[in-house]
PDB file of N, CA and C in Angstrom:
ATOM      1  N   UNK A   1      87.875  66.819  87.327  1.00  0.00           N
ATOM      2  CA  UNK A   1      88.268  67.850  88.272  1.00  0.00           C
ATOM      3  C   UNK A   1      87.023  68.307  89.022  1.00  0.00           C
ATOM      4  N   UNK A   2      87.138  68.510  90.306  1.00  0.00           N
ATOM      5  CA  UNK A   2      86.040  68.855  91.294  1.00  0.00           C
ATOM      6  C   UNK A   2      86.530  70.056  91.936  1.00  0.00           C
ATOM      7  N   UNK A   3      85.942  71.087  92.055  1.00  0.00           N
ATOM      8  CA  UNK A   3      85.310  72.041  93.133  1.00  0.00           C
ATOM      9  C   UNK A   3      84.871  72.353  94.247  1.00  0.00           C
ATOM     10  N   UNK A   4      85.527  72.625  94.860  1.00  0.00           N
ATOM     11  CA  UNK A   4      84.572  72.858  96.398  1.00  0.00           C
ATOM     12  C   UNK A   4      85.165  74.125  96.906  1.00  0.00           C
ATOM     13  N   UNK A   5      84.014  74.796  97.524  1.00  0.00           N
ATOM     14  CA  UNK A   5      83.936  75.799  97.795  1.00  0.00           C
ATOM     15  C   UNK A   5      83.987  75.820  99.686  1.00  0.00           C
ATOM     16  N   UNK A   6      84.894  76.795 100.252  1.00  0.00           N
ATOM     17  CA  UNK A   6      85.036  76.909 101.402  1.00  0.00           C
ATOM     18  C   UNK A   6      84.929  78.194 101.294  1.00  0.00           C
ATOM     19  N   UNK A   7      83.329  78.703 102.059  1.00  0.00           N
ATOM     20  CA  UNK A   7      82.888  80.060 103.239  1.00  0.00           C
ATOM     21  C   UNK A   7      83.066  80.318 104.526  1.00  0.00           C
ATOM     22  N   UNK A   8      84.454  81.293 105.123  1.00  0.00           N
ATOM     23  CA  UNK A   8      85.044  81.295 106.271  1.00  0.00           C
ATOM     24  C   UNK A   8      84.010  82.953 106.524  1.00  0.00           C
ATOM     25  N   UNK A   9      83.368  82.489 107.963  1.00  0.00           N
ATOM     26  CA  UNK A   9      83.096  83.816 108.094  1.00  0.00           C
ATOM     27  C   UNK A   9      82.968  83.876 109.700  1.00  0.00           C
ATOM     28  N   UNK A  10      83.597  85.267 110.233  1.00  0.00           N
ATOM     29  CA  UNK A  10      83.349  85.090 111.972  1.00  0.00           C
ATOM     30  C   UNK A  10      81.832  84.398 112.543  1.00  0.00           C
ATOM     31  N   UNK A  11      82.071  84.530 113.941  1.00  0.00           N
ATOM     32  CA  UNK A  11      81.493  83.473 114.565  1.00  0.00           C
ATOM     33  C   UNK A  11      80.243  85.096 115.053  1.00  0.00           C
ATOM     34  N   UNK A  12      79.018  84.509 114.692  1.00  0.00           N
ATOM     35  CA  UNK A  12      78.286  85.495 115.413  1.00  0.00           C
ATOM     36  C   UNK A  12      78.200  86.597 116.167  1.00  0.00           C
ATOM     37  N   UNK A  13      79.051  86.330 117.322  1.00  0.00           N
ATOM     38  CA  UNK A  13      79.351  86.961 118.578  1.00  0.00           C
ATOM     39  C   UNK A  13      80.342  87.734 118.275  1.00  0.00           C
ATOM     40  N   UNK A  14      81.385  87.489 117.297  1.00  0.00           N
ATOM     41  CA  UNK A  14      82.450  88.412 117.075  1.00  0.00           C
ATOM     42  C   UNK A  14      82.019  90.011 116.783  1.00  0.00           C
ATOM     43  N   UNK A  15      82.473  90.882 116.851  1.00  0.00           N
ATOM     44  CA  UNK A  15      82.486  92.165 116.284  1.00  0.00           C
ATOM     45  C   UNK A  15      83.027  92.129 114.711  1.00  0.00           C
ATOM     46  N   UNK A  16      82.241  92.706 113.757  1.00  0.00           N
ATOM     47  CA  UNK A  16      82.808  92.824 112.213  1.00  0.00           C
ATOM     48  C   UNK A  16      82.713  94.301 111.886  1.00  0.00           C
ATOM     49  N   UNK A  17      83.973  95.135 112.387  1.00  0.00           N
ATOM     50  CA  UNK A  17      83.863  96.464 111.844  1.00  0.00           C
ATOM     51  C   UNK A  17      83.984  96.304 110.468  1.00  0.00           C
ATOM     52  N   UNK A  18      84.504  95.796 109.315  1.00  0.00           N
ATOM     53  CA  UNK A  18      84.119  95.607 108.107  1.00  0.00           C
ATOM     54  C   UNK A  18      82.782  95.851 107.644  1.00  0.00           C
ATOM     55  N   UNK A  19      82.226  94.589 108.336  1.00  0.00           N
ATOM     56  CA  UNK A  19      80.810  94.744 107.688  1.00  0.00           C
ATOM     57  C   UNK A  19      80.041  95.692 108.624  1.00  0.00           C
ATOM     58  N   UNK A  20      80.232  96.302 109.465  1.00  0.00           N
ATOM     59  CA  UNK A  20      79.851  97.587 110.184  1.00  0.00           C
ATOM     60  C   UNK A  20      80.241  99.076 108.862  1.00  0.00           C
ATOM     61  N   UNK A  21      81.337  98.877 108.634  1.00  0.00           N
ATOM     62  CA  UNK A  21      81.815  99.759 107.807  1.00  0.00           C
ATOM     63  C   UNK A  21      80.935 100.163 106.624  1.00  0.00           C
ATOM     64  N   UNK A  22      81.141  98.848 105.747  1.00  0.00           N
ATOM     65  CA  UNK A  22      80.172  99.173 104.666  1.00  0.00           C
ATOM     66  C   UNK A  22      78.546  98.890 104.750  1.00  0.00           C
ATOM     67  N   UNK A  23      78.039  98.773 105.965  1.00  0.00           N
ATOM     68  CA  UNK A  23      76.411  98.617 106.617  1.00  0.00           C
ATOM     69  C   UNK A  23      76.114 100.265 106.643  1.00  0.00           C
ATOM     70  N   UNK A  24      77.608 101.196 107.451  1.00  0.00           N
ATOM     71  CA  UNK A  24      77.060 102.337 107.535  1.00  0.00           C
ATOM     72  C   UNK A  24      77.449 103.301 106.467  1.00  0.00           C
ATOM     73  N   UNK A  25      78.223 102.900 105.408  1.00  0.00           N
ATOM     74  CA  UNK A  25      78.111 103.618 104.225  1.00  0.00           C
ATOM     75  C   UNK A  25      76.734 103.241 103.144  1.00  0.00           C
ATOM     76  N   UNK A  26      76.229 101.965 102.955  1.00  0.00           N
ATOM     77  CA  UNK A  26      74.680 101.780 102.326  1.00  0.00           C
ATOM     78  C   UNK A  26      73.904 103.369 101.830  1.00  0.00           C
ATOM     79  N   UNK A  27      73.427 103.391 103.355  1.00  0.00           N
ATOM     80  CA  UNK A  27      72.517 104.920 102.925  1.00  0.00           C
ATOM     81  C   UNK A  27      73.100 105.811 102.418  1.00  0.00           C
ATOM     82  N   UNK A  28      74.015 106.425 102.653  1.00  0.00           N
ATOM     83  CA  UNK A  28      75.001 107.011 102.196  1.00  0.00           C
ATOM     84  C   UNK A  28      75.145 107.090 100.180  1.00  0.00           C
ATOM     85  N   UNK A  29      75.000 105.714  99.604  1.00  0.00           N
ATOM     86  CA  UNK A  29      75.685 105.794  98.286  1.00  0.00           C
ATOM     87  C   UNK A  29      73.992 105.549  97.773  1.00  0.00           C
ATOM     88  N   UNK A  30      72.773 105.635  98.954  1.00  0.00           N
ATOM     89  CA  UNK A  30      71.209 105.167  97.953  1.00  0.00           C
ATOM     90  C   UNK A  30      70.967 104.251  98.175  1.00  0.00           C
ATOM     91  N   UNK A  31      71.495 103.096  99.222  1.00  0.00           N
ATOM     92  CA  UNK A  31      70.630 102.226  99.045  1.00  0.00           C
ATOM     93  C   UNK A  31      70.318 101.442 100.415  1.00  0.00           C
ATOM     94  N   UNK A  32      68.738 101.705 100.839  1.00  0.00           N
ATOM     95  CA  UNK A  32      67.864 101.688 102.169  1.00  0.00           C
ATOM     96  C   UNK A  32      67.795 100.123 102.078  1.00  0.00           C
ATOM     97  N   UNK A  33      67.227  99.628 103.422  1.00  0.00           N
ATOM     98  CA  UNK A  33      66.615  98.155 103.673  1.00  0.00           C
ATOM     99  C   UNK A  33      67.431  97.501 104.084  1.00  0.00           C
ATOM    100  N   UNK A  34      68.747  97.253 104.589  1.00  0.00           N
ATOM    101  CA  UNK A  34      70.037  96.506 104.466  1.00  0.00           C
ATOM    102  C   UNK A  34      69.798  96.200 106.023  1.00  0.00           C
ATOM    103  N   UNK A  35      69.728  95.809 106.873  1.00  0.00           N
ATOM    104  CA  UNK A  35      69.524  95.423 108.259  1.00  0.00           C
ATOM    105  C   UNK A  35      70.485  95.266 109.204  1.00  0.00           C
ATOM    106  N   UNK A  36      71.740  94.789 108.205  1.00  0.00           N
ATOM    107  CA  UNK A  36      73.199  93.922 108.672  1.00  0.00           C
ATOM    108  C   UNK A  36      73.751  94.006 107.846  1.00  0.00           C
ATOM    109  N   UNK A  37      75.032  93.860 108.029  1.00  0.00           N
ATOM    110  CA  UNK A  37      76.299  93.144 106.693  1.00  0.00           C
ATOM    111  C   UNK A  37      76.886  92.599 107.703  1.00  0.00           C
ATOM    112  N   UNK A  38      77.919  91.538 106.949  1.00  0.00           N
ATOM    113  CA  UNK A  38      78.945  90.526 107.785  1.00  0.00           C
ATOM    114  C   UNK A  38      79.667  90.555 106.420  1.00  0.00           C
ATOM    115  N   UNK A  39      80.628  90.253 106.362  1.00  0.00           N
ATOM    116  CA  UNK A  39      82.099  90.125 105.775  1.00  0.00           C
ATOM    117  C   UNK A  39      82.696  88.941 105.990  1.00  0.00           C
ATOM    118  N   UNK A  40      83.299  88.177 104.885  1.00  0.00           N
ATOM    119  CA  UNK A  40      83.781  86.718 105.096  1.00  0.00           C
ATOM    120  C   UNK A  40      84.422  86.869 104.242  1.00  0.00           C
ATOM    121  N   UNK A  41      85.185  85.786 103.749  1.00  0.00           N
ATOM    122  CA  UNK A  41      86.353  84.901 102.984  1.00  0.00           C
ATOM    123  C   UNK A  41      85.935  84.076 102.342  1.00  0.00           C
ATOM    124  N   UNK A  42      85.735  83.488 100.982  1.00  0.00           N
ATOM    125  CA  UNK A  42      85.398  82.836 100.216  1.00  0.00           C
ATOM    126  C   UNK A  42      87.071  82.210  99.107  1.00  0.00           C
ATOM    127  N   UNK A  43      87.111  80.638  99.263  1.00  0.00           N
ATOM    128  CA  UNK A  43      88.194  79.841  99.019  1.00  0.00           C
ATOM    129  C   UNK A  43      87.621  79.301  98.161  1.00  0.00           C
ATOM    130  N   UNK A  44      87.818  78.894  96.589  1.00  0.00           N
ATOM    131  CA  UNK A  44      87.784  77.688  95.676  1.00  0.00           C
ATOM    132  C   UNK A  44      88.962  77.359  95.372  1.00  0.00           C
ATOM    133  N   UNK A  45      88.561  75.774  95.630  1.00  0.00           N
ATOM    134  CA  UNK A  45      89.752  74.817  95.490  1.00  0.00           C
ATOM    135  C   UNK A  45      88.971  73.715  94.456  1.00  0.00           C
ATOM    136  N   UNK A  46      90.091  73.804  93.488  1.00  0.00           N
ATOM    137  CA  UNK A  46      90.369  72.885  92.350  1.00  0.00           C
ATOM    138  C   UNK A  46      90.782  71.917  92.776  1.00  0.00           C
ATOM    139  N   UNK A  47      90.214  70.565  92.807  1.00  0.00           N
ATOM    140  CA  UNK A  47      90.986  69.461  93.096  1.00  0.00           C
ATOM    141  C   UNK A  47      90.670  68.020  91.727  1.00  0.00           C
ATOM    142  N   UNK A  48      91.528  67.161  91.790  1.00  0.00           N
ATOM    143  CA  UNK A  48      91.847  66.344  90.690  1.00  0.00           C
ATOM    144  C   UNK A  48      90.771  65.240  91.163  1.00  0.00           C
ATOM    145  N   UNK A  49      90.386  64.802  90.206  1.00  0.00           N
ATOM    146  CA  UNK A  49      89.442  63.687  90.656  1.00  0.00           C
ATOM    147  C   UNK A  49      88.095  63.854  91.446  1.00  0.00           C
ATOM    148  N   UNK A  50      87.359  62.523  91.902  1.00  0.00           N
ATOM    149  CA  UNK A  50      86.138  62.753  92.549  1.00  0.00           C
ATOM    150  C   UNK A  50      86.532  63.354  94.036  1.00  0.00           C
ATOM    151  N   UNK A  51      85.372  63.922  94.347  1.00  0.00           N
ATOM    152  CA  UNK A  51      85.309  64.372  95.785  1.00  0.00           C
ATOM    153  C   UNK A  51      84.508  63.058  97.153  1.00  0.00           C
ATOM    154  N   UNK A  52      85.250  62.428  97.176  1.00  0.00           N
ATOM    155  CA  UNK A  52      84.669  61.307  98.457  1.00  0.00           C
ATOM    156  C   UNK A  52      84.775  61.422  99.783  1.00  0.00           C
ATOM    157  N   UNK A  53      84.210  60.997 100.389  1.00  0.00           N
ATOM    158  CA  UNK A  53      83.845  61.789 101.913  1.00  0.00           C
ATOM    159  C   UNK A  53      85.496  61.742 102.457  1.00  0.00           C
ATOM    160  N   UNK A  54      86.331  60.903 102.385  1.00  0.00           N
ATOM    161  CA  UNK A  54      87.819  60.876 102.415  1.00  0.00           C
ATOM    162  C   UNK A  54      88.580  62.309 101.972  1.00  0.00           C
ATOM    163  N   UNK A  55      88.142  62.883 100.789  1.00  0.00           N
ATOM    164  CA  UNK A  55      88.581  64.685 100.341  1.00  0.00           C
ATOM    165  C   UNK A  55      88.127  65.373 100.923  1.00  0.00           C
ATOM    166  N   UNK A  56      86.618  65.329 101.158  1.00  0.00           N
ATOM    167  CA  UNK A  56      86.373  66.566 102.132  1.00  0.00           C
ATOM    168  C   UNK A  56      87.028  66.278 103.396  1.00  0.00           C
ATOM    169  N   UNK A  57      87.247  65.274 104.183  1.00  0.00           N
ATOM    170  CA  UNK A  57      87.732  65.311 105.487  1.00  0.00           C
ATOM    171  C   UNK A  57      89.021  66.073 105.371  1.00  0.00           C
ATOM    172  N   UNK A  58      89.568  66.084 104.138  1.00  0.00           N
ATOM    173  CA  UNK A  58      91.020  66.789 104.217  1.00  0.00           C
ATOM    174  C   UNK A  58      90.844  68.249 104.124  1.00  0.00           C
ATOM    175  N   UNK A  59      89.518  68.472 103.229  1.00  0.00           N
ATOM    176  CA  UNK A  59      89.480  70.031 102.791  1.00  0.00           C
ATOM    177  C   UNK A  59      88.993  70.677 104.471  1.00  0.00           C
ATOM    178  N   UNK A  60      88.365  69.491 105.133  1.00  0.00           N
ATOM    179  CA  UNK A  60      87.991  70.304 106.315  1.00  0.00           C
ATOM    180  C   UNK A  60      88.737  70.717 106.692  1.00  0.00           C
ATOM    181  N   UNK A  61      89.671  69.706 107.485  1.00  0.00           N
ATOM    182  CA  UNK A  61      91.421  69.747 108.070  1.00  0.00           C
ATOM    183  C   UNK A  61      91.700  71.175 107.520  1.00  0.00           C
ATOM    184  N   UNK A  62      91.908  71.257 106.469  1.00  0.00           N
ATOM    185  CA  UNK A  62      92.882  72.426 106.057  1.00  0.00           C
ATOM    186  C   UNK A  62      91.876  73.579 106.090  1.00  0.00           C
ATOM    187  N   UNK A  63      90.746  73.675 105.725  1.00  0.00           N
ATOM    188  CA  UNK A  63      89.884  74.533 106.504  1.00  0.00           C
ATOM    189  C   UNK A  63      90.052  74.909 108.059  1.00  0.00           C
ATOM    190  N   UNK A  64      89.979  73.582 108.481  1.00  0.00           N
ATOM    191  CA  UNK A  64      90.270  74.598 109.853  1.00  0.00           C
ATOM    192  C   UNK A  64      91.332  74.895 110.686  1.00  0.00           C
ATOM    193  N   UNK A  65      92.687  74.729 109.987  1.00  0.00           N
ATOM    194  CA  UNK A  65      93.906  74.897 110.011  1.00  0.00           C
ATOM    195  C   UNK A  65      95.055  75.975 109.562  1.00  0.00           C
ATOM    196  N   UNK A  66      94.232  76.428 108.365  1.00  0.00           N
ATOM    197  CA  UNK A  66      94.868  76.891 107.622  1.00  0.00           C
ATOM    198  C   UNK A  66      94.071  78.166 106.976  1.00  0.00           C
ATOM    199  N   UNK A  67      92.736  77.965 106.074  1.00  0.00           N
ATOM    200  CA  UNK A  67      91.744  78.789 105.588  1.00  0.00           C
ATOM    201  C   UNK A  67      90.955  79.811 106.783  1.00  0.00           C
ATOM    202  N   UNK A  68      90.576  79.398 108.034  1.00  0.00           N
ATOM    203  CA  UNK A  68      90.227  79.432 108.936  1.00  0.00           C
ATOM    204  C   UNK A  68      90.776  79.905 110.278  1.00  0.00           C
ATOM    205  N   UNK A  69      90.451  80.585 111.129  1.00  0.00           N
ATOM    206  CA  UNK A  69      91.142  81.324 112.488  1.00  0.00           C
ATOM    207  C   UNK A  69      89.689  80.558 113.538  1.00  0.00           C
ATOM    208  N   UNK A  70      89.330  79.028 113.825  1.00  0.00           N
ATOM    209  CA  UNK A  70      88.303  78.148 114.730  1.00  0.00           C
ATOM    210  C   UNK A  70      87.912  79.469 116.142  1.00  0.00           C
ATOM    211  N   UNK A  71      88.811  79.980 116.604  1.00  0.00           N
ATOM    212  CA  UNK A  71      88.390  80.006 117.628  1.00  0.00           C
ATOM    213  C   UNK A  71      87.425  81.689 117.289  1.00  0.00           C
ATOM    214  N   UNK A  72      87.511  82.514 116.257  1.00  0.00           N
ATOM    215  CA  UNK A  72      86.464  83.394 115.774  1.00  0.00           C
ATOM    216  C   UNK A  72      86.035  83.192 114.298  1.00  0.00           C
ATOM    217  N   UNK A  73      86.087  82.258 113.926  1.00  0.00           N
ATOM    218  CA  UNK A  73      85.324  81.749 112.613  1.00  0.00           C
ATOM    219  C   UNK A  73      84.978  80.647 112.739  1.00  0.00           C
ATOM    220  N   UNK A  74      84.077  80.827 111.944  1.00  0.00           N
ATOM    221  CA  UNK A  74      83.241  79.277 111.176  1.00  0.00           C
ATOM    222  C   UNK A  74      83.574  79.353 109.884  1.00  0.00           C
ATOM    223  N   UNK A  75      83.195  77.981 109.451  1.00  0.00           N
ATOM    224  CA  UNK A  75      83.272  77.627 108.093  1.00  0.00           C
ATOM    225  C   UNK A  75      82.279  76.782 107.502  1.00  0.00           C
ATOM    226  N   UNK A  76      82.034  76.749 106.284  1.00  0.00           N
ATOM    227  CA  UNK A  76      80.937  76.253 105.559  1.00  0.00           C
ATOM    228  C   UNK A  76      81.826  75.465 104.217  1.00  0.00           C
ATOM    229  N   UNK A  77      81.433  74.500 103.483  1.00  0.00           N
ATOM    230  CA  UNK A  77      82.345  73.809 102.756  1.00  0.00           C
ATOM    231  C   UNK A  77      81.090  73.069 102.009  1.00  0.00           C
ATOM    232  N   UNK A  78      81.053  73.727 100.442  1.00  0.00           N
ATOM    233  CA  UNK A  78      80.084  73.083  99.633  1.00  0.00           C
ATOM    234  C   UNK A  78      81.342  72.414  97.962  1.00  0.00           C
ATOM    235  N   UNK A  79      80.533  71.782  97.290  1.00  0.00           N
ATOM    236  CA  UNK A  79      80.900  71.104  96.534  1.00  0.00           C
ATOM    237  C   UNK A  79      79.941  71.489  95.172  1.00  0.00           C
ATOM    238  N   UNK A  80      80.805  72.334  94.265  1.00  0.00           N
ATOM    239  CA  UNK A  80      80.082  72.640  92.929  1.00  0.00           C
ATOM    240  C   UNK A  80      80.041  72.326  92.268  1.00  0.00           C
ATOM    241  N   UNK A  81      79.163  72.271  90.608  1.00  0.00           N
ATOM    242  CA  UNK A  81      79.037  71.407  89.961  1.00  0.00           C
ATOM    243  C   UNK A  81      80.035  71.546  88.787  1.00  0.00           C
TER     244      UNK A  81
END
């Protein structure tokens, strides 16, 4: 059984009142230095067998179909041990 991990997170340019939200609560609860926050989506998928460049092409697909909103997110897609 293999693992892979899909990180959906807006696209730079987007606005993230989320991570605006909890950027401007920080000082607030004690804790200085924080510069930014961004806010994302984090997917693990269990899959049967090895992972060959043939699986990820599918996990992409459904990454960016399904896990994913392309036209204000990106995605990142790693493979754990």
């Amino acid at each position: 059984m293999a693992s892979v991990v899909v990180d959906v997170m807006l696209k730079p340019e987007i606005l993230d009142p989320q991570g605006k939200a909890v950027h401007g609560a920080l000082p607030r609860l004690g804790f200085e230095g924080v510069t930014d926050v961004r806010q994302g989506k984090r997917f693990e998928l269990e899959l049967d067998g090895e992972v060959t460049p043939q699986r990820l092409d599918q996990v992409r697909a459904l990454a960016a179909t399904l896990l994913s909103n392309p036209v204000i997110e990106d995605f990142d897609i790693r493979v754990e041990d």
